[in-house]
Every structure is written in C-alpha cells, then in structure tokens.
N, C-alpha and C. Protein backbone atom coordinates (compact mmCIF):
# COMPACT_ATOMS: atom_id res chain seq x y z
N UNK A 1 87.94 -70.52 -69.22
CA UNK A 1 87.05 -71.50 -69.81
C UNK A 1 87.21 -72.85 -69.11
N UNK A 2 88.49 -73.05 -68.93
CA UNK A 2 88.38 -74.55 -67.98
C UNK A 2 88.29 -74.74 -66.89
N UNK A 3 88.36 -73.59 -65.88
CA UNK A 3 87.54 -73.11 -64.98
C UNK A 3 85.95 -73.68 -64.97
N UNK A 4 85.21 -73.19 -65.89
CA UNK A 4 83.75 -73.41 -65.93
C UNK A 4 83.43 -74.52 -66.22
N UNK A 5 84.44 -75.26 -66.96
CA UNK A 5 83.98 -76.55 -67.07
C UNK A 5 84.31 -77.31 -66.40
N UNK A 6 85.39 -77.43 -65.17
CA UNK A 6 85.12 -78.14 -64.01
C UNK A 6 84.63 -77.65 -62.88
N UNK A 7 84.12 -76.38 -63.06
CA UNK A 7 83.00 -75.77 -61.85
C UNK A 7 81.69 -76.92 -62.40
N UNK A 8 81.71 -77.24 -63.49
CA UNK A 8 80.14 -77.39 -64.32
C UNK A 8 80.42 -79.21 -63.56
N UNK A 9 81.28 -79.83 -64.13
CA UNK A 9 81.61 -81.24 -63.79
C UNK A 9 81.66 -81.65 -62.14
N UNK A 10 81.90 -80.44 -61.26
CA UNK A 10 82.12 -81.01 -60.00
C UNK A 10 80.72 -80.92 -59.86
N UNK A 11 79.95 -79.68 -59.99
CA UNK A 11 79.06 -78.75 -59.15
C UNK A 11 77.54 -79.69 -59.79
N UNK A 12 77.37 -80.28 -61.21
CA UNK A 12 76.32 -81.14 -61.31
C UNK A 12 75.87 -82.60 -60.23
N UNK A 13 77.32 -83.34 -60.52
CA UNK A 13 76.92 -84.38 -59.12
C UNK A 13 76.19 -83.55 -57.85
N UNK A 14 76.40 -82.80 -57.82
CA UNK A 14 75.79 -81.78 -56.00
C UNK A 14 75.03 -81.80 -55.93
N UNK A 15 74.23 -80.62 -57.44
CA UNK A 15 73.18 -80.01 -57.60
C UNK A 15 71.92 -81.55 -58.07
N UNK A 16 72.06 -82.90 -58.54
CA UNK A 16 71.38 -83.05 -58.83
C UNK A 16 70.81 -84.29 -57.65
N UNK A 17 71.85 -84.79 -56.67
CA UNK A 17 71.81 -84.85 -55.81
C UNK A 17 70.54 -84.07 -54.61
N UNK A 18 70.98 -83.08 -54.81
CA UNK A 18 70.14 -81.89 -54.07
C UNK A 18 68.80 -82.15 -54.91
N UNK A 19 68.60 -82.07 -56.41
CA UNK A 19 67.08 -81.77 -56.94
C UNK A 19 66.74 -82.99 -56.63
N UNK A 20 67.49 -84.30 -56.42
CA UNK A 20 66.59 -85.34 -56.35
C UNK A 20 65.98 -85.51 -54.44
N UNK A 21 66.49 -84.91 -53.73
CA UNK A 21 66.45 -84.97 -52.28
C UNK A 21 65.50 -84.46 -51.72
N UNK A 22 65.15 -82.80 -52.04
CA UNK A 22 64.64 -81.89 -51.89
C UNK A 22 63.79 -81.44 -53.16
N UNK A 23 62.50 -80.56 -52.65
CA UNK A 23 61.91 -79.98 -53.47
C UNK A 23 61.49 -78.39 -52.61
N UNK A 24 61.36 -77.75 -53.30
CA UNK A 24 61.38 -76.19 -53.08
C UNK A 24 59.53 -75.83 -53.47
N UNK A 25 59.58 -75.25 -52.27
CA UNK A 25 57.40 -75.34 -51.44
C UNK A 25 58.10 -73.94 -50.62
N UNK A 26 56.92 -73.34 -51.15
CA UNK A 26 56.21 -72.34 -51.00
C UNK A 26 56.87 -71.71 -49.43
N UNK A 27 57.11 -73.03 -48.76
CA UNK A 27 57.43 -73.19 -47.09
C UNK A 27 58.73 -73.36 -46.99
N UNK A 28 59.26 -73.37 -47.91
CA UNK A 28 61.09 -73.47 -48.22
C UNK A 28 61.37 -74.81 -48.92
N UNK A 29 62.76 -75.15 -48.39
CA UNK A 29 63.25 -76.11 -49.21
C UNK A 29 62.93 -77.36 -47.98
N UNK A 30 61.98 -78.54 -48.61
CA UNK A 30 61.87 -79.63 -47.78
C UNK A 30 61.99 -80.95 -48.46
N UNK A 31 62.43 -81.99 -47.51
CA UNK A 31 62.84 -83.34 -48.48
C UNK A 31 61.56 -83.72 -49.32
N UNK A 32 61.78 -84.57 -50.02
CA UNK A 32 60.48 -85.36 -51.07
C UNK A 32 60.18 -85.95 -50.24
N UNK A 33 58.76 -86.25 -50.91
CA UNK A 33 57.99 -87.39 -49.95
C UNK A 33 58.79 -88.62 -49.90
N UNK A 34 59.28 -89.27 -51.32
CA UNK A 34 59.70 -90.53 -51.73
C UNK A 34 61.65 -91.09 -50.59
N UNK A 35 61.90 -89.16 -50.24
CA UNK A 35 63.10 -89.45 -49.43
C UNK A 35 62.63 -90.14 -48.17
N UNK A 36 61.72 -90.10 -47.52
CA UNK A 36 61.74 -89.90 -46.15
C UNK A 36 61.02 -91.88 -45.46
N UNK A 37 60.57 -92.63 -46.29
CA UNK A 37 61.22 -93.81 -46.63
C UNK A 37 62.01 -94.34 -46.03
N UNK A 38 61.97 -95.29 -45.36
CA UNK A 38 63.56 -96.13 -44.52
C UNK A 38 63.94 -96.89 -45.66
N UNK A 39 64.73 -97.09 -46.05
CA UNK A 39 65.47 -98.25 -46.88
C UNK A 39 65.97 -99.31 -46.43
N UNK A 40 67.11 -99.10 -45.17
CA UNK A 40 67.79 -99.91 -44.41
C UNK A 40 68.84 -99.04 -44.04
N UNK A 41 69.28 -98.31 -44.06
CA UNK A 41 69.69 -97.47 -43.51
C UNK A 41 69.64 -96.71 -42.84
N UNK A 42 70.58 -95.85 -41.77
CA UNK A 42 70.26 -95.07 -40.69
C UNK A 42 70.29 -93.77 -41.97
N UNK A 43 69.73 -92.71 -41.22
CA UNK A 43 69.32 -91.19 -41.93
C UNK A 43 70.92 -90.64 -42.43
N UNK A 44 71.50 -90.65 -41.57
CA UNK A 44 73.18 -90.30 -41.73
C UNK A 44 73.99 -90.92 -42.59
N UNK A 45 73.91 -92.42 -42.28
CA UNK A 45 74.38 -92.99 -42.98
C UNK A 45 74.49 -93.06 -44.40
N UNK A 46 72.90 -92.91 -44.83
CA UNK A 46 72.32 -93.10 -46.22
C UNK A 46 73.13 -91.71 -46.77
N UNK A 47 72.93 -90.63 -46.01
CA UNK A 47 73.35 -89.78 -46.86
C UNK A 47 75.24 -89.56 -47.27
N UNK A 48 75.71 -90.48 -46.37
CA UNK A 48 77.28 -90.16 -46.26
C UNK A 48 77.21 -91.23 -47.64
N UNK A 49 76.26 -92.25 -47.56
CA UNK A 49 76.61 -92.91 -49.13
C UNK A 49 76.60 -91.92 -50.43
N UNK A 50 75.32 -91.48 -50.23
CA UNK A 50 75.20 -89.98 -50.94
C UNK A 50 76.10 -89.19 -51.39
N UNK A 51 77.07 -88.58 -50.64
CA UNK A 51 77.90 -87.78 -50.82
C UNK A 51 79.38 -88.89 -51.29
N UNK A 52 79.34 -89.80 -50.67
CA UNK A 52 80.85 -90.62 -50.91
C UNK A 52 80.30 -90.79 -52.55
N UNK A 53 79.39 -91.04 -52.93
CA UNK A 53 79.25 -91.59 -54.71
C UNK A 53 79.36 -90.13 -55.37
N UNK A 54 78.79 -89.69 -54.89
CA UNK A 54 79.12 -87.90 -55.83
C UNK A 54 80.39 -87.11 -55.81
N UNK A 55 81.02 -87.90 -54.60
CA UNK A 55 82.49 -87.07 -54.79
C UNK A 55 83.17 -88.46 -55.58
N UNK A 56 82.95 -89.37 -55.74
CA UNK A 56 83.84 -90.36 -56.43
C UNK A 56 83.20 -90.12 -58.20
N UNK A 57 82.04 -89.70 -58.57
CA UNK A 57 82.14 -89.55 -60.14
C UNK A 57 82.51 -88.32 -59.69
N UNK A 58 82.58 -87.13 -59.21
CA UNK A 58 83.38 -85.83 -59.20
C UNK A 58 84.59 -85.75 -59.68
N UNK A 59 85.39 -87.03 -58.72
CA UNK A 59 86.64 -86.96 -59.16
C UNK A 59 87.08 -88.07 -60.10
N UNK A 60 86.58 -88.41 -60.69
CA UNK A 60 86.75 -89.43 -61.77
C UNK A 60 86.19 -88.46 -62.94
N UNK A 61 85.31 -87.96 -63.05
CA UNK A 61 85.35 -87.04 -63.91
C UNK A 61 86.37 -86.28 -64.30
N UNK A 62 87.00 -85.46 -62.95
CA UNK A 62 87.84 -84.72 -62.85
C UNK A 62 88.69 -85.36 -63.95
N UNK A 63 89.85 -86.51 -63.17
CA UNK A 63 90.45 -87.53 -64.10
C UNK A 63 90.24 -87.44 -65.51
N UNK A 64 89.17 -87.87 -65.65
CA UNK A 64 89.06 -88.41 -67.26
C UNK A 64 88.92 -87.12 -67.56
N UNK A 65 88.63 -85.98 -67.52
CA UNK A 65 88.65 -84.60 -68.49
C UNK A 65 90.38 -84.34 -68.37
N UNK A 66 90.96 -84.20 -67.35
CA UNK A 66 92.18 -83.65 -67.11
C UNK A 66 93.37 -84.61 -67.93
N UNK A 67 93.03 -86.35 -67.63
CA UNK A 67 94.28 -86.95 -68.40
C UNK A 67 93.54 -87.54 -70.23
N UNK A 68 92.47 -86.87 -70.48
CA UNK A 68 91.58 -87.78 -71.62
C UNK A 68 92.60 -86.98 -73.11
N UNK A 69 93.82 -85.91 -72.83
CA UNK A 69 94.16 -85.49 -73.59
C UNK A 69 95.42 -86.23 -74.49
C-alpha cells in the first residue's frame, strides 16, 4: 500500500506535466499549440525548469508523507 502511494505522489508531478505539454492526435503524441510559444527561454532550457520543479515537489512530497508521522 505505501508503495502505491508514493508511486501515485512521485508519478502525478510527471504525468501532469506531460498532459499539460502534449496532447494525443490521431497523428500521435504532439506538443500543444499554447507550448510552442517562446517565452524567453531557450527550448531546453525551459524544459530542464520543467523537470527541476517536478522533481523538487516530488521530493518534498516525498518528505512531508514520510516524516508527517
């Protein structure tokens, strides 16, 4: 059981990440219109922000479930 619930806690930051990035067409999986947008950032870059914020509530989650006892 606590298995699944930090499969569930890591694996949401990913997945919603992913639904907000991508949308799934007929033609496979391709970015949203609203991604493809410059912001100010290089393409790489933006996304290493991406991933650095989803592994930091990942593991802060982690944290607070593991010491919240």
């Amino acid at each position: 059981m606590r298995l699944a619930v930090v499969a569930t806690i890591i694996g949401f930051p990913i997945a919603l990440v992913i639904a907000w990035a991508f949308e799934l067409t007929p033609e496979g999986l391709m970015p949203t219109a609203g991604s493809r947008r410059e912001t100010g950032f290089p393409h790489k870059q933006r996304w290493l922000y991406v991933v650095l914020a989803a592994a930091a509530i990942s593991v802060g989650l982690f944290f607070l479930v593991r010491f919240a006892r």
